[in-house]
PDB file of N, CA and C in Angstrom:
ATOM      1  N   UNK A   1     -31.088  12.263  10.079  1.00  0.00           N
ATOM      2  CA  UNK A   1     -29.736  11.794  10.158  1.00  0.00           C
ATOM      3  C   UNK A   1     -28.881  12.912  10.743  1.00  0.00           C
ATOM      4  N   UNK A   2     -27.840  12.902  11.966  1.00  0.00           N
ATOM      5  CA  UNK A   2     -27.345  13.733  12.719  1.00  0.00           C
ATOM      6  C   UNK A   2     -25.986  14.032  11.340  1.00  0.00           C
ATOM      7  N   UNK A   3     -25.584  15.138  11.675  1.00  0.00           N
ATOM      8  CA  UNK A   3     -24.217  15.636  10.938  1.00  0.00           C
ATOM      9  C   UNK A   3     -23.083  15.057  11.420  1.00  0.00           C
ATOM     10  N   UNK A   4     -22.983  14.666  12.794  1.00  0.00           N
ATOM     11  CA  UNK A   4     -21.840  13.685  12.963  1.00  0.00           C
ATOM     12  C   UNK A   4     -21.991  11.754  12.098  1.00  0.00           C
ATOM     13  N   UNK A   5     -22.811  11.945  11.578  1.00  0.00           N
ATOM     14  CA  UNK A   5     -22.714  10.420  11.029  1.00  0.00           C
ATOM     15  C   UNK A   5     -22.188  10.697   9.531  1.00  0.00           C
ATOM     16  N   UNK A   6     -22.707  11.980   8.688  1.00  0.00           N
ATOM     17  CA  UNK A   6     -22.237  12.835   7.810  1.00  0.00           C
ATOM     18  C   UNK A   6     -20.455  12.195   7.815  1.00  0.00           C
ATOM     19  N   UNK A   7     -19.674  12.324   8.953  1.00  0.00           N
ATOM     20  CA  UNK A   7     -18.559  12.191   9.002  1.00  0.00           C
ATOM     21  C   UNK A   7     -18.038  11.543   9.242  1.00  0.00           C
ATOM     22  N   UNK A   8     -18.666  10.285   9.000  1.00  0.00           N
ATOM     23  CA  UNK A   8     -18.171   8.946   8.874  1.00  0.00           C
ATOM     24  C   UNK A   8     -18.173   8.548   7.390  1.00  0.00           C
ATOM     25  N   UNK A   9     -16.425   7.719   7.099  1.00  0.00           N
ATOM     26  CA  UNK A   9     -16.302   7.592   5.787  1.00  0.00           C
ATOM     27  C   UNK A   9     -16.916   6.770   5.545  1.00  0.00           C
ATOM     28  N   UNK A  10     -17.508   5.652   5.673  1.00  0.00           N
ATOM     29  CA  UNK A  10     -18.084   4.849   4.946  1.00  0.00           C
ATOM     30  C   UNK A  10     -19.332   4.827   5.006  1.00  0.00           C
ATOM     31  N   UNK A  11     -20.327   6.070   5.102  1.00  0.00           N
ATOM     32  CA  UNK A  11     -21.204   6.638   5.247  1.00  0.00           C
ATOM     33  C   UNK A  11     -21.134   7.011   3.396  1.00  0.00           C
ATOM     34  N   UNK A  12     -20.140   7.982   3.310  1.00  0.00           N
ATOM     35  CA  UNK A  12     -20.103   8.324   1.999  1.00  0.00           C
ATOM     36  C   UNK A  12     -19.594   7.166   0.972  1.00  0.00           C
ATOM     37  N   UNK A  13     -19.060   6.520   1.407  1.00  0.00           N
ATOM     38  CA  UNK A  13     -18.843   5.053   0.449  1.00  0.00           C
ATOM     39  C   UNK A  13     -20.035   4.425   0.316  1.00  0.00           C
ATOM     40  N   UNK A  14     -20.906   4.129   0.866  1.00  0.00           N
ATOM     41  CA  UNK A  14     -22.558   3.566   0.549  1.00  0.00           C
ATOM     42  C   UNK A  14     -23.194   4.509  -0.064  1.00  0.00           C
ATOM     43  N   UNK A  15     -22.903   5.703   0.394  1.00  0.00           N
ATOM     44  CA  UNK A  15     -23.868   6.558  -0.576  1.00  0.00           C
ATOM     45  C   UNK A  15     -23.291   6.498  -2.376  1.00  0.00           C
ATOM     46  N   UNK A  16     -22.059   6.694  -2.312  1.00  0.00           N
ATOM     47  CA  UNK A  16     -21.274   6.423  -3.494  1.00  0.00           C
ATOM     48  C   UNK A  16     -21.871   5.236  -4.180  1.00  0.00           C
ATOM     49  N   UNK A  17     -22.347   3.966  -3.489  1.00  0.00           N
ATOM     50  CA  UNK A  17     -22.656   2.497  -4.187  1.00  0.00           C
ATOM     51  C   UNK A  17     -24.156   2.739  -4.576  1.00  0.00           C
ATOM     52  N   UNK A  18     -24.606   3.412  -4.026  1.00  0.00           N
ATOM     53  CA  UNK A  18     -26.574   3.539  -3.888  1.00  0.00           C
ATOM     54  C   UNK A  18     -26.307   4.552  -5.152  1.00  0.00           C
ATOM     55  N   UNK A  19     -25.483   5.313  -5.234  1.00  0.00           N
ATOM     56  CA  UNK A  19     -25.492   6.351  -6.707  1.00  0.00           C
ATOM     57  C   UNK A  19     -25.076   5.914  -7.979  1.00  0.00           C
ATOM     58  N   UNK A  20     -23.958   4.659  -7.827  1.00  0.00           N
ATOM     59  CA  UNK A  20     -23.727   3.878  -9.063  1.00  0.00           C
ATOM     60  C   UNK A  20     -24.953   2.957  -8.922  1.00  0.00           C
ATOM     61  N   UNK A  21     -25.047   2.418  -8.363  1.00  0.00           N
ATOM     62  CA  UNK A  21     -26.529   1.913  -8.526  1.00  0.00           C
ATOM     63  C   UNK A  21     -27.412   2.220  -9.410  1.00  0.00           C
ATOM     64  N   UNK A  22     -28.020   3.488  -8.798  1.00  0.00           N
ATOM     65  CA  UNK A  22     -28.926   4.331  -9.839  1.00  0.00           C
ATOM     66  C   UNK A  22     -28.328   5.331 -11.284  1.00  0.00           C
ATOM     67  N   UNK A  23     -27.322   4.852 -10.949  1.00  0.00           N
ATOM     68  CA  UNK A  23     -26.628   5.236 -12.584  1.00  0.00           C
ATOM     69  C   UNK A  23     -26.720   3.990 -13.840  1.00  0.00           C
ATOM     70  N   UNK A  24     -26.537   3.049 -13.036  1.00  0.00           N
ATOM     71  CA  UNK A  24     -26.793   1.736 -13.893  1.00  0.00           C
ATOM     72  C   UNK A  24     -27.921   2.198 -14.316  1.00  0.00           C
ATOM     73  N   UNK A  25     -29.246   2.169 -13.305  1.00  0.00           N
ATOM     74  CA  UNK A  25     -30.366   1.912 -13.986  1.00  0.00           C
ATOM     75  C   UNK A  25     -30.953   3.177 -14.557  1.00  0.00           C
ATOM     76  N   UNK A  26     -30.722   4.265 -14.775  1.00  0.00           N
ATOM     77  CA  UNK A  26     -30.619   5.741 -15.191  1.00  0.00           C
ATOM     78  C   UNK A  26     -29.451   6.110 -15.601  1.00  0.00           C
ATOM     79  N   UNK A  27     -28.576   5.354 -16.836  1.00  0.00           N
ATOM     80  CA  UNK A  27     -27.299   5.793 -17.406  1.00  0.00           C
ATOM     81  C   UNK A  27     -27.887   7.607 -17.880  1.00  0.00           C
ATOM     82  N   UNK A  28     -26.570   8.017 -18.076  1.00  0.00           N
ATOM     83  CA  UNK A  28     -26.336   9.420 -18.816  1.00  0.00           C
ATOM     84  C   UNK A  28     -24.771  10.089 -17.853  1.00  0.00           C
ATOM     85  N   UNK A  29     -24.409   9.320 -17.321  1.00  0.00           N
ATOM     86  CA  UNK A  29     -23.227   9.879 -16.209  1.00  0.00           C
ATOM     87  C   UNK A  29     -23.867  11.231 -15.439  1.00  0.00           C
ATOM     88  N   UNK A  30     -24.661  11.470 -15.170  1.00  0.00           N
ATOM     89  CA  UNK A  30     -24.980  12.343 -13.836  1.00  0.00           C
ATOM     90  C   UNK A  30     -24.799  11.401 -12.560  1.00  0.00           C
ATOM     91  N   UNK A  31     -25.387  10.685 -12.462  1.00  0.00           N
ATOM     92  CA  UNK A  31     -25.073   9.869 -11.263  1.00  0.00           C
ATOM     93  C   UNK A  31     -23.833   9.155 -10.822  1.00  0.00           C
ATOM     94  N   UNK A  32     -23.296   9.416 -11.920  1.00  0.00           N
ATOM     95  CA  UNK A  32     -21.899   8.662 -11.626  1.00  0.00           C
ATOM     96  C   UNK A  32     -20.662  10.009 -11.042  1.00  0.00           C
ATOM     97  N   UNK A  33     -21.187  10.647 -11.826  1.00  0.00           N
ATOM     98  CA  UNK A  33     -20.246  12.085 -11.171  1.00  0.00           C
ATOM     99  C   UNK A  33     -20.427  12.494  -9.853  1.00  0.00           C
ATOM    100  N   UNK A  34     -21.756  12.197  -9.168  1.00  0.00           N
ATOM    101  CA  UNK A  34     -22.003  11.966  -7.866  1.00  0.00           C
ATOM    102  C   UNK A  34     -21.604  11.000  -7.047  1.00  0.00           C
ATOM    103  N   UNK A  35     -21.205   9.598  -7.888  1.00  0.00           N
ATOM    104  CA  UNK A  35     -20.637   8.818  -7.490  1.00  0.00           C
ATOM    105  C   UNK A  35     -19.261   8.597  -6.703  1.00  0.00           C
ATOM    106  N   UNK A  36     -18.707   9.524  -8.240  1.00  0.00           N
ATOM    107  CA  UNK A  36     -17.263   9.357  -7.652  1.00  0.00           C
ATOM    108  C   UNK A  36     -16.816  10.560  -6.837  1.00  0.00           C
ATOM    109  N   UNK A  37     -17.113  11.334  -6.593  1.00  0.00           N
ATOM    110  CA  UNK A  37     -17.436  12.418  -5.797  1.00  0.00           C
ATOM    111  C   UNK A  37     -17.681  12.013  -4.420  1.00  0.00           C
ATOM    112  N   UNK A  38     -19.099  11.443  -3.887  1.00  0.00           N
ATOM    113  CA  UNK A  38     -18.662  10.897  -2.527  1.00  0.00           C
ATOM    114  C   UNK A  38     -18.021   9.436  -2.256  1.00  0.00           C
ATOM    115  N   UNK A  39     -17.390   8.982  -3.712  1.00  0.00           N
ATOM    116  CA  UNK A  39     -16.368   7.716  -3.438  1.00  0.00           C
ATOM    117  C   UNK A  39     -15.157   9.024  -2.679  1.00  0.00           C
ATOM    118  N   UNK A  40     -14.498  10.202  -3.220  1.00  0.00           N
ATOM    119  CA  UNK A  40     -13.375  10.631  -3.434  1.00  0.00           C
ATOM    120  C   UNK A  40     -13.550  11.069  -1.601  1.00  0.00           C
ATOM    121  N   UNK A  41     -14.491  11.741  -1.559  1.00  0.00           N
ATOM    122  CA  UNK A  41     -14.972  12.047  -0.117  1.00  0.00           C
ATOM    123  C   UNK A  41     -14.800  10.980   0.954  1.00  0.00           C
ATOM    124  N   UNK A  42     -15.282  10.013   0.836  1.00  0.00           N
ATOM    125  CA  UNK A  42     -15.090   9.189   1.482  1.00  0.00           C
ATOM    126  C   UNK A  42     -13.529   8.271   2.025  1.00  0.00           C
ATOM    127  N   UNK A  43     -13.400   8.406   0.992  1.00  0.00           N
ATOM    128  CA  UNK A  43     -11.302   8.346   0.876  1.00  0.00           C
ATOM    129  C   UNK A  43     -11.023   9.468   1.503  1.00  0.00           C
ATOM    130  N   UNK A  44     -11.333  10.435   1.448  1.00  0.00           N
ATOM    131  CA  UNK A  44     -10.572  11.821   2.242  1.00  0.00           C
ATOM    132  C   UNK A  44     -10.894  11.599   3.766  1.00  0.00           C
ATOM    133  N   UNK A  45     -11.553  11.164   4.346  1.00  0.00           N
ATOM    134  CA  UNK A  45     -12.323  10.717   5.070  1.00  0.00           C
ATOM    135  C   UNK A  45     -12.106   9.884   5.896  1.00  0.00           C
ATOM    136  N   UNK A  46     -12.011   8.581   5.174  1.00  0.00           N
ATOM    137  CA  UNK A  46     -11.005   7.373   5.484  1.00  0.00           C
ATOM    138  C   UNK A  46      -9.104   7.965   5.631  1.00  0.00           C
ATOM    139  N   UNK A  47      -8.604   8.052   4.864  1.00  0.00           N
ATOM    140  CA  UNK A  47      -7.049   8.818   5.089  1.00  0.00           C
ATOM    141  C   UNK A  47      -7.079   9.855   5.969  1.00  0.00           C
ATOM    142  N   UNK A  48      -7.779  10.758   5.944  1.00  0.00           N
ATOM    143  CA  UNK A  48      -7.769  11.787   6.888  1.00  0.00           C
ATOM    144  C   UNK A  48      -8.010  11.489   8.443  1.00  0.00           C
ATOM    145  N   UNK A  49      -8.855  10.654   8.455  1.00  0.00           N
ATOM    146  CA  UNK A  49      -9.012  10.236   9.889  1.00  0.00           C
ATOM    147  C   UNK A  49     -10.751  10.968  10.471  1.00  0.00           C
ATOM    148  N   UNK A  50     -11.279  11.738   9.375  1.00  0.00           N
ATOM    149  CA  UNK A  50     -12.590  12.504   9.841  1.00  0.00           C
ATOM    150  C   UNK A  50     -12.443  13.817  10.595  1.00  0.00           C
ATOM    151  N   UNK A  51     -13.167  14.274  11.447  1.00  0.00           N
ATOM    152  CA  UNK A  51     -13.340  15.674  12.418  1.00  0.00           C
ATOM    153  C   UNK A  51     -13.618  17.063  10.924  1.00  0.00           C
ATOM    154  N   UNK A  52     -14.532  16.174   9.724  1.00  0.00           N
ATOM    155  CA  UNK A  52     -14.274  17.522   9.464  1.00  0.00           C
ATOM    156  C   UNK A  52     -16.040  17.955   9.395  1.00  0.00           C
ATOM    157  N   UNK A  53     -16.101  19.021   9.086  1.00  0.00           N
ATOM    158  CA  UNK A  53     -17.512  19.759   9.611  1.00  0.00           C
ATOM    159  C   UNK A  53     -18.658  19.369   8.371  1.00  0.00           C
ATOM    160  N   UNK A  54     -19.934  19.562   8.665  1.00  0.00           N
ATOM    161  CA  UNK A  54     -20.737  18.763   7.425  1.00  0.00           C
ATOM    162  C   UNK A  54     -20.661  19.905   5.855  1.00  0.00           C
ATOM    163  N   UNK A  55     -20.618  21.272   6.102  1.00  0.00           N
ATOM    164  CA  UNK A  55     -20.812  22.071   5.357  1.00  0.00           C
ATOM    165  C   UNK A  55     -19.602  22.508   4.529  1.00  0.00           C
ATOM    166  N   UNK A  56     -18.233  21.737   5.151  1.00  0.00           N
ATOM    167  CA  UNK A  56     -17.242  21.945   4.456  1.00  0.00           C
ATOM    168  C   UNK A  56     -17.588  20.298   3.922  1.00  0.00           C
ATOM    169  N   UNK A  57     -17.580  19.401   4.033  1.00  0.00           N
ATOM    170  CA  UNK A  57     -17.851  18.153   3.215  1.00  0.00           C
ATOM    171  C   UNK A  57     -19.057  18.356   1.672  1.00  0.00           C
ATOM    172  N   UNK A  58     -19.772  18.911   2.106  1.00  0.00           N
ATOM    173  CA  UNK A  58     -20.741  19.288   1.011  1.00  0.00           C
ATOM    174  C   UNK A  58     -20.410  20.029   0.094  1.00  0.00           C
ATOM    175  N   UNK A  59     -19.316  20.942   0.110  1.00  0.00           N
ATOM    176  CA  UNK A  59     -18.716  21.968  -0.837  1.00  0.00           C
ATOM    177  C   UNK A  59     -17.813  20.973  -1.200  1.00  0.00           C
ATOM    178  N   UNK A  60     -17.015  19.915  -0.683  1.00  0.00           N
ATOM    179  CA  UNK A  60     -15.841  19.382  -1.283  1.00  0.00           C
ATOM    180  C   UNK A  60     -17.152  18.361  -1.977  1.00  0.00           C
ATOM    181  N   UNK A  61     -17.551  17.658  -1.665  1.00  0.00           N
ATOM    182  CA  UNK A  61     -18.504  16.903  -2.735  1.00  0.00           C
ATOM    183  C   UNK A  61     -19.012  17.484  -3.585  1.00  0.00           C
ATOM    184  N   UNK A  62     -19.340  18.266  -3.713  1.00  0.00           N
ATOM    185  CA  UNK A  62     -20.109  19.335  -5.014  1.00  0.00           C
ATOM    186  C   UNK A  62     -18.692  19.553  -5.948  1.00  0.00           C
ATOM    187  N   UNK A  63     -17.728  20.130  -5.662  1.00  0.00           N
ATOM    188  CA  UNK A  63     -16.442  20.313  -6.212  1.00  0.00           C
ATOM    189  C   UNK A  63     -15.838  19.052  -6.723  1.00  0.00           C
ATOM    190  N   UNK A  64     -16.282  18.124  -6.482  1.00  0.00           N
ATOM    191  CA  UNK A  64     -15.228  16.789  -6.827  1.00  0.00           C
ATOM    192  C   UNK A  64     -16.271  16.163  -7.486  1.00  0.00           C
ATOM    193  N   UNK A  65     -17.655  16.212  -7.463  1.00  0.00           N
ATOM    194  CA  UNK A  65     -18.944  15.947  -8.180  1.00  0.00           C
ATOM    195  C   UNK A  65     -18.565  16.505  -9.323  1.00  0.00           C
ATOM    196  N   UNK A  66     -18.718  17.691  -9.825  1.00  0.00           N
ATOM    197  CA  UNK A  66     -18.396  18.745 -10.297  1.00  0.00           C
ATOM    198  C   UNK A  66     -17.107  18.482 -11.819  1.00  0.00           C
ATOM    199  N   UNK A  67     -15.883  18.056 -10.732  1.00  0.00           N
ATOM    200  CA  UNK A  67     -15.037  17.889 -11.645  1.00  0.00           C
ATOM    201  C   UNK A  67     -14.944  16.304 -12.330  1.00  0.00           C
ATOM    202  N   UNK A  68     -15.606  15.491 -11.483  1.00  0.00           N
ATOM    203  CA  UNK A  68     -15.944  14.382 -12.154  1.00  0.00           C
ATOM    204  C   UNK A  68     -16.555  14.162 -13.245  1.00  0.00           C
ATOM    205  N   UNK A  69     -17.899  15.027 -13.199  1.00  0.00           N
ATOM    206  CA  UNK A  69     -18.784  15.275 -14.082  1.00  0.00           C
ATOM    207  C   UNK A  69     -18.111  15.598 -14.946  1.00  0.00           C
ATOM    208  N   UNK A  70     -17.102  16.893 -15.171  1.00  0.00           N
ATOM    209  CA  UNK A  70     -16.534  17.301 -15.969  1.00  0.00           C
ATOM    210  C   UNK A  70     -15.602  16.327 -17.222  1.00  0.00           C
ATOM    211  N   UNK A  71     -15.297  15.577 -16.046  1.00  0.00           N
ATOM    212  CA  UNK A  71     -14.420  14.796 -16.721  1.00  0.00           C
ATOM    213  C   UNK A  71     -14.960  13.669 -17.685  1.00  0.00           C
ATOM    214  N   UNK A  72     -16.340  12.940 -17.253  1.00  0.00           N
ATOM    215  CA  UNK A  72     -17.084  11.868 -17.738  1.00  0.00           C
ATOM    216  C   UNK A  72     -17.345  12.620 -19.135  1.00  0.00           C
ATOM    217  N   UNK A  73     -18.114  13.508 -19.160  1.00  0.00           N
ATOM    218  CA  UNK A  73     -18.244  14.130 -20.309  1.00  0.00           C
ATOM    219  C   UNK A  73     -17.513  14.848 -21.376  1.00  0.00           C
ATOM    220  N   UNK A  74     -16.029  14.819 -20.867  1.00  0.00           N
ATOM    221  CA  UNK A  74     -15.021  15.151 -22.190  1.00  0.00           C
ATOM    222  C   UNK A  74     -14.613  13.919 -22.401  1.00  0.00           C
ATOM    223  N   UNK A  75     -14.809  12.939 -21.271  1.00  0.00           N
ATOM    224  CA  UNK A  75     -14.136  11.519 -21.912  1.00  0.00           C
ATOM    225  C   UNK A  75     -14.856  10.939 -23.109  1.00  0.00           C
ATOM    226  N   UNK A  76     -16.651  11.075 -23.065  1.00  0.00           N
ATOM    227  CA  UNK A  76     -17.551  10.279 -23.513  1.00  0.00           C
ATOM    228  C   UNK A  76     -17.561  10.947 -24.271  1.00  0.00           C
ATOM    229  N   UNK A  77     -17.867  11.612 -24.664  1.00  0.00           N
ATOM    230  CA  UNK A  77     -18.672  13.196 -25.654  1.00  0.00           C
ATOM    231  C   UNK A  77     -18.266  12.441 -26.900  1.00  0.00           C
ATOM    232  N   UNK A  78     -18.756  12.866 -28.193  1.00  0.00           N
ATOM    233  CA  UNK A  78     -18.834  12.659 -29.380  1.00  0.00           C
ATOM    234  C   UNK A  78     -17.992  13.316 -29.895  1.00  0.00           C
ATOM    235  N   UNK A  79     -16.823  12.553 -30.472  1.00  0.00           N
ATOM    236  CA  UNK A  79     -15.803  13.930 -31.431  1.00  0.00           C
ATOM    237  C   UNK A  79     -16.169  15.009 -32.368  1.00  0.00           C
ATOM    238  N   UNK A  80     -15.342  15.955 -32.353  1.00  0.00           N
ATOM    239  CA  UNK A  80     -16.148  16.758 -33.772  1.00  0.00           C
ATOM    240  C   UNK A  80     -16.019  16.042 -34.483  1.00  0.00           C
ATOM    241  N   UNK A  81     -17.451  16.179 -35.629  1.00  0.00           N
ATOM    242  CA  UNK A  81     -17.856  15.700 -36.650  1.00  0.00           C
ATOM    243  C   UNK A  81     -18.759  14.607 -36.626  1.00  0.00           C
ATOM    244  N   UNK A  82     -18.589  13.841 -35.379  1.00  0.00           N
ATOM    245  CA  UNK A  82     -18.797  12.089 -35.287  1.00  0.00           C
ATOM    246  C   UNK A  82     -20.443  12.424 -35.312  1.00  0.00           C
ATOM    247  N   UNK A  83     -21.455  11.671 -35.775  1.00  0.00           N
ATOM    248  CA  UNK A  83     -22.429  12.053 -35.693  1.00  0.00           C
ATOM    249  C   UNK A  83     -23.084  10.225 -35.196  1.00  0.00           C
ATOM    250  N   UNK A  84     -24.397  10.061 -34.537  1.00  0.00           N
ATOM    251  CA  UNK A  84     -24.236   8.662 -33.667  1.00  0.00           C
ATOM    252  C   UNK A  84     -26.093   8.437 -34.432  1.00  0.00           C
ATOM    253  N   UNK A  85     -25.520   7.205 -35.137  1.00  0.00           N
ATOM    254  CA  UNK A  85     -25.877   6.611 -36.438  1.00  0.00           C
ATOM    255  C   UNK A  85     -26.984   5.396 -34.903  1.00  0.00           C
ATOM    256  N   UNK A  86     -28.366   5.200 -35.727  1.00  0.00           N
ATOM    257  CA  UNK A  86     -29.122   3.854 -35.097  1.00  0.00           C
ATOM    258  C   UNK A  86     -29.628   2.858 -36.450  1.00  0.00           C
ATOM    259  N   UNK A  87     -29.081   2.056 -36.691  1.00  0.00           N
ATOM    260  CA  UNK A  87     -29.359   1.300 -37.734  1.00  0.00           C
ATOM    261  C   UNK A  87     -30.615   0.579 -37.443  1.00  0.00           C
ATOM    262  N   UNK A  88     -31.305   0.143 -36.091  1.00  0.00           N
ATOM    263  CA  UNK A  88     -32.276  -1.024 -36.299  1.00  0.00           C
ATOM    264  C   UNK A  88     -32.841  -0.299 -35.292  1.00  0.00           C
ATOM    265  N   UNK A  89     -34.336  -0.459 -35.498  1.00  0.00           N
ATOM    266  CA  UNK A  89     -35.024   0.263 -33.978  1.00  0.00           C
ATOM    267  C   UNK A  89     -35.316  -1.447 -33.080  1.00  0.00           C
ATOM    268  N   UNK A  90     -35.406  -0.723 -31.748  1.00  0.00           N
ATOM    269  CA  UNK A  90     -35.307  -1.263 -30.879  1.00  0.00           C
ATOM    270  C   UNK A  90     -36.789  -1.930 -30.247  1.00  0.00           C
ATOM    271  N   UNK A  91     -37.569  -1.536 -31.344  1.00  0.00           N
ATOM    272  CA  UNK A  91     -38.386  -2.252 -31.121  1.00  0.00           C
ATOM    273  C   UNK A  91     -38.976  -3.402 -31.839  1.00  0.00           C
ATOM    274  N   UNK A  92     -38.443  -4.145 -32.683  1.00  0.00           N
ATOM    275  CA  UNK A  92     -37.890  -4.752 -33.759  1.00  0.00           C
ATOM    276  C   UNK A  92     -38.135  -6.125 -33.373  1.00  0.00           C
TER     277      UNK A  92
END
């Protein structure tokens, strides 16, 4: 795949859908922080109009990966104290 296709936004919007994708079927929010990461990219992308270089796109995806991630996991996380109770096994 050439680096000028890299810089097409809706390049990173499919990749964004193929990563929620595999977040569905592999929950734990890693994939989703990748998700919204080249969703956010792809919007920059789209608004911006493109011309930007592949190696500065990859640092802003890692960074917006990054803080996504960050964010999924203070949203989700378990409060102090909360401890996560399974009443019935699942194989039942």
């Amino acid at each position: 795949m050439s680096a000028a296709l890299w810089s097409l936004w809706w390049v990173w919007i499919a990749a964004a859908l193929v990563l929620a994708i595999v977040e569905v079927m592999l929950p734990g929010f890693l994939f989703l922080g990748f998700a919204i990461g080249a969703a956010l990219v792809g919007l920059l992308l789209a608004v911006t109009g493109g011309g930007w270089g592949l190696p500065l796109l990859l640092v802003i995806f890692a960074a917006l990966s990054l803080i996504a991630w960050a964010a999924l996991r203070r949203t989700f996380r378990l409060r102090e104290g909360q401890v996560r109770y399974f009443e019935d096994d699942v194989n039942k």
